[in-house]
N, C-alpha and C. Protein backbone atom coordinates (compact mmCIF):
# COMPACT_ATOMS: atom_id res chain seq x y z
N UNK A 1 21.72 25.57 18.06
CA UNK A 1 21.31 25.21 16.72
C UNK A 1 21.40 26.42 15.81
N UNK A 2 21.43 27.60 16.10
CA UNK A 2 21.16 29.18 15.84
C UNK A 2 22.69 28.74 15.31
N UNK A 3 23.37 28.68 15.83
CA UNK A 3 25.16 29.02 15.30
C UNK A 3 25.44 27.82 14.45
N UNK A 4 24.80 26.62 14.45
CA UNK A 4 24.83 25.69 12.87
C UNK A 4 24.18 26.47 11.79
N UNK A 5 23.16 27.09 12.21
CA UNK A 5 22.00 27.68 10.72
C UNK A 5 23.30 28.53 10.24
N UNK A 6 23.54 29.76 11.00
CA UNK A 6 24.28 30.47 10.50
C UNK A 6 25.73 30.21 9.59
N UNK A 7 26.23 29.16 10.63
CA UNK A 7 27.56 28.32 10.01
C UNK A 7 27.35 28.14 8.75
N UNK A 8 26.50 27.04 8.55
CA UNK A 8 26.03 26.72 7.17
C UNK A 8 25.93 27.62 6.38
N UNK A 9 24.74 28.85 6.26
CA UNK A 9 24.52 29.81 5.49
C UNK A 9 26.33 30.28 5.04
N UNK A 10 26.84 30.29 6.06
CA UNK A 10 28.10 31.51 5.65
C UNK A 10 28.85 30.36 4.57
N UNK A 11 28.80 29.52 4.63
CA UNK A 11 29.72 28.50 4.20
C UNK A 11 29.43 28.26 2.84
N UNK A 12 27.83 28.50 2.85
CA UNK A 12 26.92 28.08 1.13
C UNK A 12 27.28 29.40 0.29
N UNK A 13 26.94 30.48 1.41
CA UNK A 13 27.41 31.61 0.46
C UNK A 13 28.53 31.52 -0.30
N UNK A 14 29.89 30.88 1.03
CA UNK A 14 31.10 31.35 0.38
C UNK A 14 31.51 30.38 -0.97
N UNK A 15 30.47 29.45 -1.19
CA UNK A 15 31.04 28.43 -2.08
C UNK A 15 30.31 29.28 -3.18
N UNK A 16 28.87 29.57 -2.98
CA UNK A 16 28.39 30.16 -3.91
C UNK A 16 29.32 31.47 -4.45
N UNK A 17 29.82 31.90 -3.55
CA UNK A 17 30.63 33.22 -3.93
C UNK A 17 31.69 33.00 -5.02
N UNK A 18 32.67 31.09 -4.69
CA UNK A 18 33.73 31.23 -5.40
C UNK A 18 33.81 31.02 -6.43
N UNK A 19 31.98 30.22 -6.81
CA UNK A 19 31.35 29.59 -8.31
C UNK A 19 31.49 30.69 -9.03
N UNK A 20 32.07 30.40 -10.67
CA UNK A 20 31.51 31.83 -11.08
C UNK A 20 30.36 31.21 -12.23
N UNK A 21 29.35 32.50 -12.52
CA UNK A 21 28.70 32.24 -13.14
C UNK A 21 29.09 32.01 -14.39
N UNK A 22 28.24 30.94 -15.19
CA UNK A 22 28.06 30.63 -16.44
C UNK A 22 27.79 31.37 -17.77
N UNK A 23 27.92 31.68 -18.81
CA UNK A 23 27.51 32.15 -19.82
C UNK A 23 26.14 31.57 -20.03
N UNK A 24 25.88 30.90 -19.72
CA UNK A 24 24.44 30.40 -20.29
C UNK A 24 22.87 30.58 -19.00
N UNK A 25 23.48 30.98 -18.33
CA UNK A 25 22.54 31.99 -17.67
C UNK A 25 21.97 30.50 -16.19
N UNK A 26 22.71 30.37 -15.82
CA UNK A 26 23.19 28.69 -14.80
C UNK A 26 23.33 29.60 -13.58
N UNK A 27 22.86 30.37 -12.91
CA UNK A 27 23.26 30.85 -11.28
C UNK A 27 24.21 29.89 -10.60
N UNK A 28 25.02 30.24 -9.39
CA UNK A 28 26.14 29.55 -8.60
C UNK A 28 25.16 28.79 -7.61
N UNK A 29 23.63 28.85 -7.89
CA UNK A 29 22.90 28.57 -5.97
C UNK A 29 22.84 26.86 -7.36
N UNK A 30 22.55 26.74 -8.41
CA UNK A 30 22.24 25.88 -9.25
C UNK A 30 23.44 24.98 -9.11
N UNK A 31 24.75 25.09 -9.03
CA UNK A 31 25.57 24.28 -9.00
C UNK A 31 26.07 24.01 -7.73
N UNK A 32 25.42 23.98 -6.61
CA UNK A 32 25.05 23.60 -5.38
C UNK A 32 24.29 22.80 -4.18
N UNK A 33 24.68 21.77 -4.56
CA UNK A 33 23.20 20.80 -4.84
C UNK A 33 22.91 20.44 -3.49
N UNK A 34 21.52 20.05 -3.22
CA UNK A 34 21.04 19.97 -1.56
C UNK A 34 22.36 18.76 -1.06
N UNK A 35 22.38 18.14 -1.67
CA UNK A 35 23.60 17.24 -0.83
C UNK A 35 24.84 17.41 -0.42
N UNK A 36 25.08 18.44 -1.04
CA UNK A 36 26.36 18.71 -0.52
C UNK A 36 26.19 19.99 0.26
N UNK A 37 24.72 20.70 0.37
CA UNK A 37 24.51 21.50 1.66
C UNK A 37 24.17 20.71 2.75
N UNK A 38 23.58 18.91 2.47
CA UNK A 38 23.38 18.40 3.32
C UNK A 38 24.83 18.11 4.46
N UNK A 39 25.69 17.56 3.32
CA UNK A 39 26.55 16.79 3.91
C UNK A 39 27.23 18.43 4.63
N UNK A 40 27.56 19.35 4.45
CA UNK A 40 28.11 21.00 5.33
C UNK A 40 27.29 21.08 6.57
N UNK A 41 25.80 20.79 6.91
CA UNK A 41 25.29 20.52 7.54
C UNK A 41 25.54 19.64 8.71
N UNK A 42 25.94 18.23 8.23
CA UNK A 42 26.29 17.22 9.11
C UNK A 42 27.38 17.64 9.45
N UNK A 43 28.31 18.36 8.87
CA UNK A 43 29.79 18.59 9.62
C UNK A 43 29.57 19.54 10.40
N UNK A 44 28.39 20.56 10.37
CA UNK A 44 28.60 21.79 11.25
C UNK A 44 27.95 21.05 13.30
N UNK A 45 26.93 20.18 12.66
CA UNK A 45 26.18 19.44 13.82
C UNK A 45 27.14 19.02 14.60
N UNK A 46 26.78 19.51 15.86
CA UNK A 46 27.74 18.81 17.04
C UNK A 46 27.10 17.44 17.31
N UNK A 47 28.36 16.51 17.73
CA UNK A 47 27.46 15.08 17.25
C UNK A 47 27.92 14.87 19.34
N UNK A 48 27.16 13.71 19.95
CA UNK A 48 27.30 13.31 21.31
C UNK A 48 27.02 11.97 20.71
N UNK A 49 28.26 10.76 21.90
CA UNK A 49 28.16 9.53 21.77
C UNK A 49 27.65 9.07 20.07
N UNK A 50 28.28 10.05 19.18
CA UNK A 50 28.11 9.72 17.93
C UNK A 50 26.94 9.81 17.30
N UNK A 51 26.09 10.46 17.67
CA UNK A 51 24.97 11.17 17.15
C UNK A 51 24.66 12.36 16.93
N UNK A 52 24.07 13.18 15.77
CA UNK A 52 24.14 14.62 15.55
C UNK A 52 23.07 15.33 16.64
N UNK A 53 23.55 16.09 17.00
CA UNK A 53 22.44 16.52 18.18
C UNK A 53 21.68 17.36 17.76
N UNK A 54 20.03 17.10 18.04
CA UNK A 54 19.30 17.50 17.64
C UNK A 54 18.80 17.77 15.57
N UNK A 55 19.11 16.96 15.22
CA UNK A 55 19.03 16.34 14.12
C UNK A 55 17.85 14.49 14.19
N UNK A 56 18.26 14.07 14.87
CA UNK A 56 17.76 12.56 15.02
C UNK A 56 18.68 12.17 13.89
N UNK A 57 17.66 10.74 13.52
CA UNK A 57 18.96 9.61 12.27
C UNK A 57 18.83 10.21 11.27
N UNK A 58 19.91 10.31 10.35
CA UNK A 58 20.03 10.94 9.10
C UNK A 58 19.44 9.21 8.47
N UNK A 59 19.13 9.63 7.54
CA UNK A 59 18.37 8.68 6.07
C UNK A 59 19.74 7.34 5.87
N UNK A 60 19.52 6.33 5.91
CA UNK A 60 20.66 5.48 5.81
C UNK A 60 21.04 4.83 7.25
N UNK A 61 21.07 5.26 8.24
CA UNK A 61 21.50 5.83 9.00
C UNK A 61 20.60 4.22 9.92
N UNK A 62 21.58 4.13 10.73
CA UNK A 62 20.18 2.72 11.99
C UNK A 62 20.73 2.90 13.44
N UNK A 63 19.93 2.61 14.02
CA UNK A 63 19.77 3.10 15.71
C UNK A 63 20.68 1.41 16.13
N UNK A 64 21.69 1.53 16.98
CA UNK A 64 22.56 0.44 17.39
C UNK A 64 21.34 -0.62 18.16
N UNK A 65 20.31 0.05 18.70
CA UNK A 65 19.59 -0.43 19.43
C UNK A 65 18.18 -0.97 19.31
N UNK A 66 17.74 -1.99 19.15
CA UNK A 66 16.24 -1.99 17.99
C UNK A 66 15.24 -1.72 18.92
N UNK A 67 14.14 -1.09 18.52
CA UNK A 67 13.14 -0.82 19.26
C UNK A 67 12.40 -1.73 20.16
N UNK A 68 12.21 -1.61 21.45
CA UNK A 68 11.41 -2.71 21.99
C UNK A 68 9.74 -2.66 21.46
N UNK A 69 9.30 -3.76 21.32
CA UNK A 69 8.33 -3.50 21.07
C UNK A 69 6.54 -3.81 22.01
N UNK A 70 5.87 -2.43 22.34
CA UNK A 70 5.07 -2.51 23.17
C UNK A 70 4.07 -4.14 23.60
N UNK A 71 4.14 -4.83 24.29
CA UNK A 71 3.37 -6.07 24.48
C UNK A 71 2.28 -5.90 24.22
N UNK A 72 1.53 -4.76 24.66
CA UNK A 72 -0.10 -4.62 24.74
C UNK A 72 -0.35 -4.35 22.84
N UNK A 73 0.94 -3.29 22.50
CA UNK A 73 0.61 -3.14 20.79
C UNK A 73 0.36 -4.63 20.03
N UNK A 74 1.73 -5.38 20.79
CA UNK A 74 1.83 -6.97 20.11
C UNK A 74 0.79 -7.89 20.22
N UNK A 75 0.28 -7.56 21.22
CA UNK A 75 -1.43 -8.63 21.55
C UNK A 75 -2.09 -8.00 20.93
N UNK A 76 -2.52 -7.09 20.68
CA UNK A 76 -3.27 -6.66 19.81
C UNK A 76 -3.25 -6.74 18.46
N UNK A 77 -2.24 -6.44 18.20
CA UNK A 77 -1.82 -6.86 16.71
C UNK A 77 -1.83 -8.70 16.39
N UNK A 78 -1.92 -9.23 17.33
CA UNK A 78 -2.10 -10.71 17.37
C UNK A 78 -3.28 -10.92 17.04
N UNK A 79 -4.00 -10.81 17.75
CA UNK A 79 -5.28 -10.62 18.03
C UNK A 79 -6.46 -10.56 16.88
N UNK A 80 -5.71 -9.22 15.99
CA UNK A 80 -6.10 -8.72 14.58
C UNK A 80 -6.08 -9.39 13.84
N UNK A 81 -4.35 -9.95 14.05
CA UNK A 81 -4.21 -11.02 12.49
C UNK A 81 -4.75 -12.52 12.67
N UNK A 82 -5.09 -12.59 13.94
CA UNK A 82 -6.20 -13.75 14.04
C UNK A 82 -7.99 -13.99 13.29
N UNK A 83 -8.09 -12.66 14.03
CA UNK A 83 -9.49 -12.09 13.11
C UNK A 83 -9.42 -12.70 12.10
N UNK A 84 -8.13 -11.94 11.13
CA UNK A 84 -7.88 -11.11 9.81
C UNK A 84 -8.21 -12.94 9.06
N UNK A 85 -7.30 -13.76 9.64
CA UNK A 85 -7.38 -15.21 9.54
C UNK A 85 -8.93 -16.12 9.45
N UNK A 86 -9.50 -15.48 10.67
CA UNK A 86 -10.68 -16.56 10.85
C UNK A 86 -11.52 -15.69 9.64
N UNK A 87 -11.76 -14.62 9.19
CA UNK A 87 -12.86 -13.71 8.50
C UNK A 87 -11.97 -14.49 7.19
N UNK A 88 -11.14 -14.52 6.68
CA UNK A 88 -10.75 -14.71 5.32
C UNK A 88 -10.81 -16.31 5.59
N UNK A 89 -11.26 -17.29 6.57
CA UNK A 89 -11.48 -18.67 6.51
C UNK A 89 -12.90 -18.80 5.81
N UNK A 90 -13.78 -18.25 6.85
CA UNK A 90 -15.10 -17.52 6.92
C UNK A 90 -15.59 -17.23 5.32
N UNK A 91 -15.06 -16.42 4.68
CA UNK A 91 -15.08 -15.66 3.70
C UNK A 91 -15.18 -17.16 2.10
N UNK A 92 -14.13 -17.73 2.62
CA UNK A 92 -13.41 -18.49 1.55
C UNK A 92 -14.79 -19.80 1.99
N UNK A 93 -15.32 -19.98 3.07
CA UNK A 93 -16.29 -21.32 3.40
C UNK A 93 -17.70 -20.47 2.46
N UNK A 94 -18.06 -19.43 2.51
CA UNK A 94 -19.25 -18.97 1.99
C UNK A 94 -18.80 -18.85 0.56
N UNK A 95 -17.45 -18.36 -0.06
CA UNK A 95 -17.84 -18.31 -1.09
C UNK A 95 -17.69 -19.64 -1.96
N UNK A 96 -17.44 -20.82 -1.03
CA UNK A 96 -17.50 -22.22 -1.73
C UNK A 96 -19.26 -22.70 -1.74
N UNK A 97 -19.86 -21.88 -0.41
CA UNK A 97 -21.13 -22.33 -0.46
C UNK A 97 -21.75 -21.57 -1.55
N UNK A 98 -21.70 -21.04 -1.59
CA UNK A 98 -22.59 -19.77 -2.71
C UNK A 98 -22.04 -20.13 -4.24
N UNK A 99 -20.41 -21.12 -4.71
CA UNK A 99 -21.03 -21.80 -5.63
C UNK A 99 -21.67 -22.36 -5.99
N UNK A 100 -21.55 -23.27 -5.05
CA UNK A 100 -22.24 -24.44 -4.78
C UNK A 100 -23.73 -24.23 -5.05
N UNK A 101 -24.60 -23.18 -4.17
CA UNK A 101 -25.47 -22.94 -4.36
C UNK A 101 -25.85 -22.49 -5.91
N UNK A 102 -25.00 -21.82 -6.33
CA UNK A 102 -25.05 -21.62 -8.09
C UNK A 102 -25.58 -22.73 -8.69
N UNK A 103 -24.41 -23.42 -8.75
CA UNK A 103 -24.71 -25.02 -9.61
C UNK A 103 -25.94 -25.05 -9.33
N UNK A 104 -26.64 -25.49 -8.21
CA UNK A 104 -27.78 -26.31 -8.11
C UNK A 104 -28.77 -25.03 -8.30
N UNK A 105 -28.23 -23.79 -8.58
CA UNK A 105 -29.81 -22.84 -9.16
C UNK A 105 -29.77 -23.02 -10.75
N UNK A 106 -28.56 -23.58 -11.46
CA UNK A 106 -28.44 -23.57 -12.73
C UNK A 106 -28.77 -24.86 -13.03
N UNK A 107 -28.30 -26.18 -12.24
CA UNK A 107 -29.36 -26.98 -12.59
C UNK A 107 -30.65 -27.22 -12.61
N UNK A 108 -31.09 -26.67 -11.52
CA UNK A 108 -32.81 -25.91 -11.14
C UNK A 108 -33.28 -25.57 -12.15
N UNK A 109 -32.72 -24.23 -12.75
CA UNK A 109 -32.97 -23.50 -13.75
C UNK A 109 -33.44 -24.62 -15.26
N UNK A 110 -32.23 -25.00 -15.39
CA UNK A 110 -32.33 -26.60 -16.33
C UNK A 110 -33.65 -26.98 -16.64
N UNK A 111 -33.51 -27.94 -15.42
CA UNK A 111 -34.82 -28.91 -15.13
C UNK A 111 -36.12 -28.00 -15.65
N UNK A 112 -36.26 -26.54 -14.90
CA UNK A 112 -37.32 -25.91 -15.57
C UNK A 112 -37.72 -26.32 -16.82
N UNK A 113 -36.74 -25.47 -17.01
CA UNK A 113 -36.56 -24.91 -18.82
C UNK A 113 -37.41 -26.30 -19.25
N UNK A 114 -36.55 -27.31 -19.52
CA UNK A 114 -36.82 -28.69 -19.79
C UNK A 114 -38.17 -29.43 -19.24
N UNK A 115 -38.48 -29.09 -18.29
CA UNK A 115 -40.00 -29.19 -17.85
C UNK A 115 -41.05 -28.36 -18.56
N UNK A 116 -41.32 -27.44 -19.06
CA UNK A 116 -41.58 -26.42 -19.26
C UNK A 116 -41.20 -26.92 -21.13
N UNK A 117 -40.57 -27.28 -21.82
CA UNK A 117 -40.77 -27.66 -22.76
C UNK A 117 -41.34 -29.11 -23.11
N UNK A 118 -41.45 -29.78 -21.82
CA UNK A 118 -41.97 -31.14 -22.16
C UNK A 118 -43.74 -30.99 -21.74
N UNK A 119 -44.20 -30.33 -20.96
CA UNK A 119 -45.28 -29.22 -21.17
C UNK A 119 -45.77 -28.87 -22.26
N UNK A 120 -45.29 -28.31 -22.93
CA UNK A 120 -45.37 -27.45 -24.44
C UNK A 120 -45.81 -28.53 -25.37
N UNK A 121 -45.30 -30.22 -25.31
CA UNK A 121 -45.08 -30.76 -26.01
C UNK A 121 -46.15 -31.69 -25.77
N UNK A 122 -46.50 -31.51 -24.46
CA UNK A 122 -47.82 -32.38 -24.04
C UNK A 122 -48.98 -31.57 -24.79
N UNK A 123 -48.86 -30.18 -24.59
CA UNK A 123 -50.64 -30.07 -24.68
C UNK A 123 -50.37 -29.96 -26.17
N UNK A 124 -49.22 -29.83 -27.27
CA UNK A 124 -49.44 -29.93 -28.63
C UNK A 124 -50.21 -31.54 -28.85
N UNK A 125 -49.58 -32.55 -27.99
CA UNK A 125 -50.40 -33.69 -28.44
C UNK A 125 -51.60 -33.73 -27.78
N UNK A 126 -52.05 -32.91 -26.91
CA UNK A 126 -52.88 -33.57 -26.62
C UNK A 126 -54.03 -32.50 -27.69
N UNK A 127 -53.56 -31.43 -28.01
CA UNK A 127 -54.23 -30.75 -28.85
C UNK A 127 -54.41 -31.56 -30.48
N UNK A 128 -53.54 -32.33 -30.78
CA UNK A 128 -53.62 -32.69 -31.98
C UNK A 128 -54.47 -34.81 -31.65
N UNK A 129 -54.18 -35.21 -30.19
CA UNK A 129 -55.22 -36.48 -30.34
C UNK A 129 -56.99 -36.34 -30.00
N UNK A 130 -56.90 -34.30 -29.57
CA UNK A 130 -58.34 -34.56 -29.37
C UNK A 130 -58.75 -33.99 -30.54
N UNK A 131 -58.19 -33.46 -31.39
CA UNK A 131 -58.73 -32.83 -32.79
C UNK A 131 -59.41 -34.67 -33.36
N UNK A 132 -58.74 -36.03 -33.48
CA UNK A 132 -58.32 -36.78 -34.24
C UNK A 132 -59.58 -37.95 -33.95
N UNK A 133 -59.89 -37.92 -32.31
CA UNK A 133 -60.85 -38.49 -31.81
C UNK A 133 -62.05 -37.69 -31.91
């Protein structure tokens, strides 16, 4: 990997070397852009059965082979989104009860109120038929 680092370096220099600088004060490392040190990179990598060695997948890049995936991870993860299911069933049954329960504290509430003024309205009469008798 020591003789890619180096490869590369000599190679960035020499491009940097053949840039010339700008009048407007633009360095040669500026017109050198990570991608095209990337892509000097991938050419210096010795690749096996078509892979860069010791690199892993470059970005873009997909494995011919898809990952198996662990059984014990997959039951578990089953498992979860079962939970995840019954708690958001769960969730959605209480918060129908707890309207529910609303309504009937706001009709509650109501009835008070309305009790509570028919009250008010009693002892005015009864204040004004015992003045009368």
């Amino acid at each position: 990997m020591k003789n890619v680092i180096d490869l590369v370096e000599t190679q960035v220099e020499e491009v940097r070397a053949s840039q010339l600088i700008s009048d407007d004060d633009f360095s040669a490392s500026n017109n050198l852009t990570r991608a095209r040190i990337n892509e000097m990179v991938i050419k210096a990598v010795p690749k096996k059965k078509g892979r860069l060695v010791g690199l892993g997948l470059r970005a873009g890049s997909s494995s011919s082979q898809s990952p198996i995936p662990d059984p014990v991870i997959m039951e578990k993860l089953r498992e979860k989104t079962d939970r995840i299911e019954a708690l958001e069933t769960q969730n959605a049954t209480i918060l129908a009860q707890m309207a529910e329960q609303n309504s009937t504290l706001e009709l509650q509430s109501e009835q008070v109120a309305e009790t509570q003024r028919l009250n008010r309205e009693l002892e005015k009469m009864k204040e004004l038929f015992s003045t009368q008798f």
